[in-house]
N, C-alpha and C. Protein backbone atom coordinates (compact mmCIF):
# COMPACT_ATOMS: atom_id res chain seq x y z
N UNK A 1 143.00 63.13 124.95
CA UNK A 1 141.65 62.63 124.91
C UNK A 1 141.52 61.47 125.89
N UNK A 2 140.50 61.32 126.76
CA UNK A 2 140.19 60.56 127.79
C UNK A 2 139.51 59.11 127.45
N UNK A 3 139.28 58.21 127.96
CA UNK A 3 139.01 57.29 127.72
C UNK A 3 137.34 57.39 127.39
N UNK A 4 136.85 57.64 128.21
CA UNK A 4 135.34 58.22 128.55
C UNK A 4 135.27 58.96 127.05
N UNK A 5 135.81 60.03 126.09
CA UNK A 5 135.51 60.61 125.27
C UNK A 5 135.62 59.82 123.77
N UNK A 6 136.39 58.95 123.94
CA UNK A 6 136.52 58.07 122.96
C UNK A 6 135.40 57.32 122.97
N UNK A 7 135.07 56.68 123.87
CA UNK A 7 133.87 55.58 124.09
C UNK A 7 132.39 56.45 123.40
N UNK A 8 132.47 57.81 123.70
CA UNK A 8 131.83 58.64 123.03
C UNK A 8 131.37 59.17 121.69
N UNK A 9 132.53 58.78 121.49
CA UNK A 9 132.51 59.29 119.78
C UNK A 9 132.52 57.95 118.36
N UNK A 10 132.66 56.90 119.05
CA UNK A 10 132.34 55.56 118.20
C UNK A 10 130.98 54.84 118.44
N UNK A 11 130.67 54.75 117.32
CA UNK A 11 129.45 54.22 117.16
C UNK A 11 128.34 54.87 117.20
N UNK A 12 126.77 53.78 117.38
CA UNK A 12 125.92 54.36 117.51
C UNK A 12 124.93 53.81 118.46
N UNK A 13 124.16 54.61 119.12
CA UNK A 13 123.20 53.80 120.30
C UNK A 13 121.95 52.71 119.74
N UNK A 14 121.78 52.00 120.70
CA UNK A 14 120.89 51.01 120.15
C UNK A 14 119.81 51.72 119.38
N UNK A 15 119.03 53.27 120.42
CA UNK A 15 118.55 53.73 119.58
C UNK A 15 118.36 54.38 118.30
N UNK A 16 119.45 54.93 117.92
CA UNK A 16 119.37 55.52 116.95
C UNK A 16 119.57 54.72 116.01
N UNK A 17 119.97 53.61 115.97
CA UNK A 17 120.28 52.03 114.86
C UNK A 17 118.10 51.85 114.91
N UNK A 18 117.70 51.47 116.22
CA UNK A 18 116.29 51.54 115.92
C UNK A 18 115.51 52.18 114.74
N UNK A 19 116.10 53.78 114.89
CA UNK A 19 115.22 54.78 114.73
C UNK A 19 115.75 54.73 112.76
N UNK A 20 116.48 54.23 112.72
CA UNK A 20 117.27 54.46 111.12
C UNK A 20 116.42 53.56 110.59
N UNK A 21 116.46 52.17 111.24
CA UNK A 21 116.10 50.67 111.28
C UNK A 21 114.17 50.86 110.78
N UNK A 22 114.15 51.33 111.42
CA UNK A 22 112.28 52.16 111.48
C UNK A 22 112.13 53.14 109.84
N UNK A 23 112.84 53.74 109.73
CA UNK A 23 113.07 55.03 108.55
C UNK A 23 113.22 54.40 107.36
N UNK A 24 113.99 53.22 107.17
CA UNK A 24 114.85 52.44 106.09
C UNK A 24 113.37 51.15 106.00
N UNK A 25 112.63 50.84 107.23
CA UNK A 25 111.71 49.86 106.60
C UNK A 25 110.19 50.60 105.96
N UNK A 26 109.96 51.52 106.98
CA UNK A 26 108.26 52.79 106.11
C UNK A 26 108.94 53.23 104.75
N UNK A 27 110.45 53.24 104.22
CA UNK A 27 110.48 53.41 102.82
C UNK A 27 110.22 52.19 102.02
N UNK A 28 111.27 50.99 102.77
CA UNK A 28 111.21 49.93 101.54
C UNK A 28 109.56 49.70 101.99
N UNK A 29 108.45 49.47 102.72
CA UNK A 29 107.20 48.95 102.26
C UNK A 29 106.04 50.14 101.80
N UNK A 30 107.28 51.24 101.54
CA UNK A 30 106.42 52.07 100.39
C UNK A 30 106.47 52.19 99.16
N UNK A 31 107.88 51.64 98.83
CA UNK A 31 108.72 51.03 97.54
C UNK A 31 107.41 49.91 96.98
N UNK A 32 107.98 49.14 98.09
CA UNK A 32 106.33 47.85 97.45
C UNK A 32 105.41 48.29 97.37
N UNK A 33 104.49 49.28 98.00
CA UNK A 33 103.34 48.92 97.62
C UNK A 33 103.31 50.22 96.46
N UNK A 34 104.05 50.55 95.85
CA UNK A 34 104.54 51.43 94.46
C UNK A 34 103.99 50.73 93.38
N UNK A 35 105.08 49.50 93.78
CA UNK A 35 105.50 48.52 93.14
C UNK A 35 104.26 47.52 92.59
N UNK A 36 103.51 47.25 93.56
CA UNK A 36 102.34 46.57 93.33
C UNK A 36 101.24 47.57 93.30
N UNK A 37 101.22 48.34 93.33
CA UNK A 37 99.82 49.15 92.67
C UNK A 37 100.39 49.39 91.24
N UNK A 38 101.47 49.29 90.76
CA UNK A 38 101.59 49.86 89.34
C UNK A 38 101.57 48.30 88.73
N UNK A 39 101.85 47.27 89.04
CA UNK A 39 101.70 45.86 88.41
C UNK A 39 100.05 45.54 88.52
N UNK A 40 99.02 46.08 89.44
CA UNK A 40 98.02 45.68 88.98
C UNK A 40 97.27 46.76 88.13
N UNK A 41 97.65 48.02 88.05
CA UNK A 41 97.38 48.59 87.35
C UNK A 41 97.75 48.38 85.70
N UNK A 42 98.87 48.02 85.69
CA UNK A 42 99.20 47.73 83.94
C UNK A 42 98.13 46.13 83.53
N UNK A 43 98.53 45.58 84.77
CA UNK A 43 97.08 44.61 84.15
C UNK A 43 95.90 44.64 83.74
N UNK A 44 95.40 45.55 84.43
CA UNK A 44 94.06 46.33 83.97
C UNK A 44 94.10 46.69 82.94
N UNK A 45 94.46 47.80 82.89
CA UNK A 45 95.17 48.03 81.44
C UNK A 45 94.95 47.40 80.35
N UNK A 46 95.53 46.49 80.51
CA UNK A 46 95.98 44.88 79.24
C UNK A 46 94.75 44.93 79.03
N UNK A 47 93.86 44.10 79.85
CA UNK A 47 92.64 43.84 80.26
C UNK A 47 91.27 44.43 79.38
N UNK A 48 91.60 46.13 79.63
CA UNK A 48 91.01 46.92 79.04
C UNK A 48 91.24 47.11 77.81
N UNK A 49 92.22 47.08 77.25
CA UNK A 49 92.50 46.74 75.93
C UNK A 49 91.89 46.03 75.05
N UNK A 50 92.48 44.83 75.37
CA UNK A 50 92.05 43.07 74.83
C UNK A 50 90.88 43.65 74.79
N UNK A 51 89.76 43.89 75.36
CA UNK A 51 88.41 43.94 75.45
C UNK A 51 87.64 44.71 74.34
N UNK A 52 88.56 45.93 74.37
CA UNK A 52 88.32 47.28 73.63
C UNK A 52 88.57 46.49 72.02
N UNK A 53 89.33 45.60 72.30
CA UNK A 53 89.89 45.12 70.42
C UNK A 53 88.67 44.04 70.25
N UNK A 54 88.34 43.10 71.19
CA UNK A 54 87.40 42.45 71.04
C UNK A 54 85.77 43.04 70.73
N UNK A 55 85.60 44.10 71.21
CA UNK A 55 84.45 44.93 70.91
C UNK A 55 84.84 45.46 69.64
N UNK A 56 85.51 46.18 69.44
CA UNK A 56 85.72 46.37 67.74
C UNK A 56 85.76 45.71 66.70
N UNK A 57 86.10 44.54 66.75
CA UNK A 57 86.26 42.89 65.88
C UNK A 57 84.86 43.24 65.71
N UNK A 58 83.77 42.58 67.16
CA UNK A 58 82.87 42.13 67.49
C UNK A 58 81.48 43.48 66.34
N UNK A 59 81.98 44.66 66.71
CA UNK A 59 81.41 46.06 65.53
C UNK A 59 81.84 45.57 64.16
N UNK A 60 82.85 45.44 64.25
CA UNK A 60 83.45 45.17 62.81
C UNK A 60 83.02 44.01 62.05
N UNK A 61 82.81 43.04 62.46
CA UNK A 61 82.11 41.54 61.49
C UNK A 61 80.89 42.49 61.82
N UNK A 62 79.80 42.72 62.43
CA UNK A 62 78.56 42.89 62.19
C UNK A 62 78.22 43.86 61.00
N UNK A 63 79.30 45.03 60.71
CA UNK A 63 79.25 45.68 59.55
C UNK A 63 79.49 45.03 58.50
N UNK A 64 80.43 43.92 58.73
CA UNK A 64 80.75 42.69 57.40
C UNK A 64 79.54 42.59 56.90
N UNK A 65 79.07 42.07 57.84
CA UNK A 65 77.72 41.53 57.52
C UNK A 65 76.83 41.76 56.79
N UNK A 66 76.74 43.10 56.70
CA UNK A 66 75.78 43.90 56.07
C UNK A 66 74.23 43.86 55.82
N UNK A 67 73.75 44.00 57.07
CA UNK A 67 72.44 43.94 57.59
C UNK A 67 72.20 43.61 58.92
N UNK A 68 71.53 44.55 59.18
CA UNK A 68 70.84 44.54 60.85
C UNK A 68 70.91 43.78 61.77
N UNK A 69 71.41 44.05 62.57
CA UNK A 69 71.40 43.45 64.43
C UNK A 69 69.70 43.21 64.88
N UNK A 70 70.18 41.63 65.09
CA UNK A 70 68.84 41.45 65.56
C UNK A 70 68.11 42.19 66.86
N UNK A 71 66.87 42.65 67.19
CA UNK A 71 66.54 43.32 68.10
C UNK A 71 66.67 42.94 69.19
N UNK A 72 66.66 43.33 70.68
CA UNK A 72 66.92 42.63 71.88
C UNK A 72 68.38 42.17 72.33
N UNK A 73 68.46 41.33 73.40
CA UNK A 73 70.04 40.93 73.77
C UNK A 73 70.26 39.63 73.19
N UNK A 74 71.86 39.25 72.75
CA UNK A 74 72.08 38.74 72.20
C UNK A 74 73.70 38.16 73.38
N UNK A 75 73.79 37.76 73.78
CA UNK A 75 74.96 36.76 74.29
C UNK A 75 76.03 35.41 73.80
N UNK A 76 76.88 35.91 73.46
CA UNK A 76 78.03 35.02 73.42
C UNK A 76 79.45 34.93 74.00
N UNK A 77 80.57 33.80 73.76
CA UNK A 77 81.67 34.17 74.05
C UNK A 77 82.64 34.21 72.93
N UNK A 78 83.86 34.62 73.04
CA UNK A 78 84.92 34.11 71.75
C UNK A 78 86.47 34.16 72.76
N UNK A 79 87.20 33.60 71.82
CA UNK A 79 88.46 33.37 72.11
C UNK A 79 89.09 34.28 72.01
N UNK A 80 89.93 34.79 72.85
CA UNK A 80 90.94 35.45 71.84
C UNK A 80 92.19 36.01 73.26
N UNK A 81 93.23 35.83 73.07
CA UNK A 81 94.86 36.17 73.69
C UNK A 81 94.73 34.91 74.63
N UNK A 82 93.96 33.90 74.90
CA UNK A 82 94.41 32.79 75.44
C UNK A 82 93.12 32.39 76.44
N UNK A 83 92.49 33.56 76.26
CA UNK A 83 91.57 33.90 77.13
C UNK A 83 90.15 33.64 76.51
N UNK A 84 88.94 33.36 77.33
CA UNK A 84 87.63 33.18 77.19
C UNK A 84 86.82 34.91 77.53
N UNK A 85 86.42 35.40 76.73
CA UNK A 85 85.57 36.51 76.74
C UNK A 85 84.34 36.56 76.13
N UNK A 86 83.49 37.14 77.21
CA UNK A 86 81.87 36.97 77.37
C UNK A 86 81.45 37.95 76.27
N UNK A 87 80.54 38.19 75.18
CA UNK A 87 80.36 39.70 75.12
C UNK A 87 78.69 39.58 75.28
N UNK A 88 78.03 40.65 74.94
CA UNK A 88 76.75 40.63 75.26
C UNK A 88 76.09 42.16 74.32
N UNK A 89 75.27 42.05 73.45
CA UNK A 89 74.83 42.86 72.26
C UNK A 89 73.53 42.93 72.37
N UNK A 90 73.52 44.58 72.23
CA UNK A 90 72.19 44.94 72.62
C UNK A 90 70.96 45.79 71.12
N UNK A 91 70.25 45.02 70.70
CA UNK A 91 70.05 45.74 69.35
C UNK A 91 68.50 46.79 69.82
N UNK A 92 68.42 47.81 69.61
CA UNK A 92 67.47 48.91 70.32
C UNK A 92 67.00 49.19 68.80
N UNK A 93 65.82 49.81 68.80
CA UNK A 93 65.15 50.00 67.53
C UNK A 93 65.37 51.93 67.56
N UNK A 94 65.88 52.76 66.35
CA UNK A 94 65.58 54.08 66.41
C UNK A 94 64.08 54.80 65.86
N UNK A 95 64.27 56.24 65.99
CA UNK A 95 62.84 56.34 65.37
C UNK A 95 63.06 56.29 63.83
N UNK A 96 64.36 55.92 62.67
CA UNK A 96 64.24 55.72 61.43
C UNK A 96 64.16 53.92 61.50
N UNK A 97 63.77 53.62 60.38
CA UNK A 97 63.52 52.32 60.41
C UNK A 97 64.60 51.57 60.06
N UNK A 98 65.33 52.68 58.86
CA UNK A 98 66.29 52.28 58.80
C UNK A 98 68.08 51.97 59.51
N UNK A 99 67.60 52.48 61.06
CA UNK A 99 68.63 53.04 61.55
C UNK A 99 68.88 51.88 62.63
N UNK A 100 69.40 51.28 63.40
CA UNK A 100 69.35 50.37 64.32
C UNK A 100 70.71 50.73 65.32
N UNK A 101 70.23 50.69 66.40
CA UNK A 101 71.71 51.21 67.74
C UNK A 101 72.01 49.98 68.19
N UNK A 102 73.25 49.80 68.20
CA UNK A 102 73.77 48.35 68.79
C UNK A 102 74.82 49.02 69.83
N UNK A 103 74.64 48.31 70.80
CA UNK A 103 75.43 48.07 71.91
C UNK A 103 76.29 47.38 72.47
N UNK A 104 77.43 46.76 72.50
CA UNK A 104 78.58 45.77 72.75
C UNK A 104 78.96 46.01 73.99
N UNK A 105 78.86 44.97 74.88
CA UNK A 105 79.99 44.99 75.97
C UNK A 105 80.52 43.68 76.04
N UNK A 106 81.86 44.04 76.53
CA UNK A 106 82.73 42.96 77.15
C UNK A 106 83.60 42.23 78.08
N UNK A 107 82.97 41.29 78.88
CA UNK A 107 82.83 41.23 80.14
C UNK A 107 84.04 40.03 80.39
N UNK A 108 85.05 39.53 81.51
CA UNK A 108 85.72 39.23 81.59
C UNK A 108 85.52 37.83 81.86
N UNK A 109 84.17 37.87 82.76
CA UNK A 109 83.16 36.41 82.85
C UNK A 109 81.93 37.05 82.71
N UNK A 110 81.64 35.29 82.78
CA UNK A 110 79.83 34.92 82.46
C UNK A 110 78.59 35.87 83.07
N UNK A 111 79.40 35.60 84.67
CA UNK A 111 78.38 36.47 85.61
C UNK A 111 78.30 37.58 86.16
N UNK A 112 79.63 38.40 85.27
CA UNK A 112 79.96 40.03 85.75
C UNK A 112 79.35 40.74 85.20
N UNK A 113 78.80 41.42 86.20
CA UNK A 113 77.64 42.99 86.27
C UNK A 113 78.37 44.24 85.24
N UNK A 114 79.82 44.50 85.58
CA UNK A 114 80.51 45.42 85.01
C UNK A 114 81.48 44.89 83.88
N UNK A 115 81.07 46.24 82.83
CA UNK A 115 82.00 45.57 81.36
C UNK A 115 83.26 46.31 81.86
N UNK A 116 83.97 45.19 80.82
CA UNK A 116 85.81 46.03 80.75
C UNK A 116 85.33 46.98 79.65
N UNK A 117 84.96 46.85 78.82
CA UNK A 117 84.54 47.75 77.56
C UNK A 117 83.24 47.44 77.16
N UNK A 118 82.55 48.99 76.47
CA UNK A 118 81.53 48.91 76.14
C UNK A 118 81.23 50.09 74.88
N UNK A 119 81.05 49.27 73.31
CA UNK A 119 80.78 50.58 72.16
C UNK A 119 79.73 50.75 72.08
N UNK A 120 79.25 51.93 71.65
CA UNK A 120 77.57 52.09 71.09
C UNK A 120 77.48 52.56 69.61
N UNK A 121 77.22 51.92 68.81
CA UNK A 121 76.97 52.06 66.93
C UNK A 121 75.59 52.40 66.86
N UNK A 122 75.48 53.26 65.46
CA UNK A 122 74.43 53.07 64.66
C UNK A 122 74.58 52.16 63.43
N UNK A 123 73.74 51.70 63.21
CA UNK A 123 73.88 50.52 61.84
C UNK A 123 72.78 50.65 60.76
N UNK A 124 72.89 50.88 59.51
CA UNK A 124 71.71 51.87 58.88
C UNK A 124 71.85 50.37 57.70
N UNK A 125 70.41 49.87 57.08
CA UNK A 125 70.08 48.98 56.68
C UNK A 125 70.96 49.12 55.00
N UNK A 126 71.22 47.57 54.27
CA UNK A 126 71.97 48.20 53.20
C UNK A 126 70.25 47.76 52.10
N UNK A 127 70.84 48.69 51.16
CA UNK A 127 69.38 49.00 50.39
C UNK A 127 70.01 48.18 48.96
């Protein structure tokens, strides 16, 4: 074996170290952004949750209650996982008198257009 054939058979050219170099980084910053679309997605998530439990509370004392949602919108906030949440209650009149549709949403702030969650009840008067 010649000198020339040896020099041949070790190693690798700048390019092909490039071209690996290139292959090995479009994976790892597809790894990340895996990585971070599934971390803001489970937040959401959470998010949507918390909200969904807070709207049910929020159904649930008004049935405590036992008697009718006042008509029109109704706005408040409450506490709850550490967090400040907006909700906003909508009382609609049906064609029974006795029947009343309430509406809950729950919004993450004060001034957001879109709910994380939103229930719709009927609430029938107690006699």
């Amino acid at each position: 074996m010649t000198n020339q054939a040896l020099k041949q058979q070790l190693g690798m050219t700048l390019i092909e170290v490039m071209v690996a170099l290139a292959v090995f980084s479009l994976a790892a910053l597809a790894a990340v952004n895996v990585a971070t679309e599934h971390m803001r997605s489970l937040s959401y998530i959470e998010q949507k949750t918390q909200a969904l439990w807070i709207a049910n509370n929020h159904l649930t004392q008004l049935h405590l209650d036992q008697k009718l949602p006042k008509l029109g919108d109704t706005k408040g906030e409450v506490e709850f996982a550490g967090q400040t949440w907006y909700w906003q209650q909508e009382g609609l009149k049906t064609p029974d008198p006795d029947f009343r549709l309430v509406r809950i949403r729950i919004l993450a702030s004060e001034g957001s257009e879109s709910a994380l969650a939103e229930l719709t009840s009927y609430m029938v008067a107690k006699k």
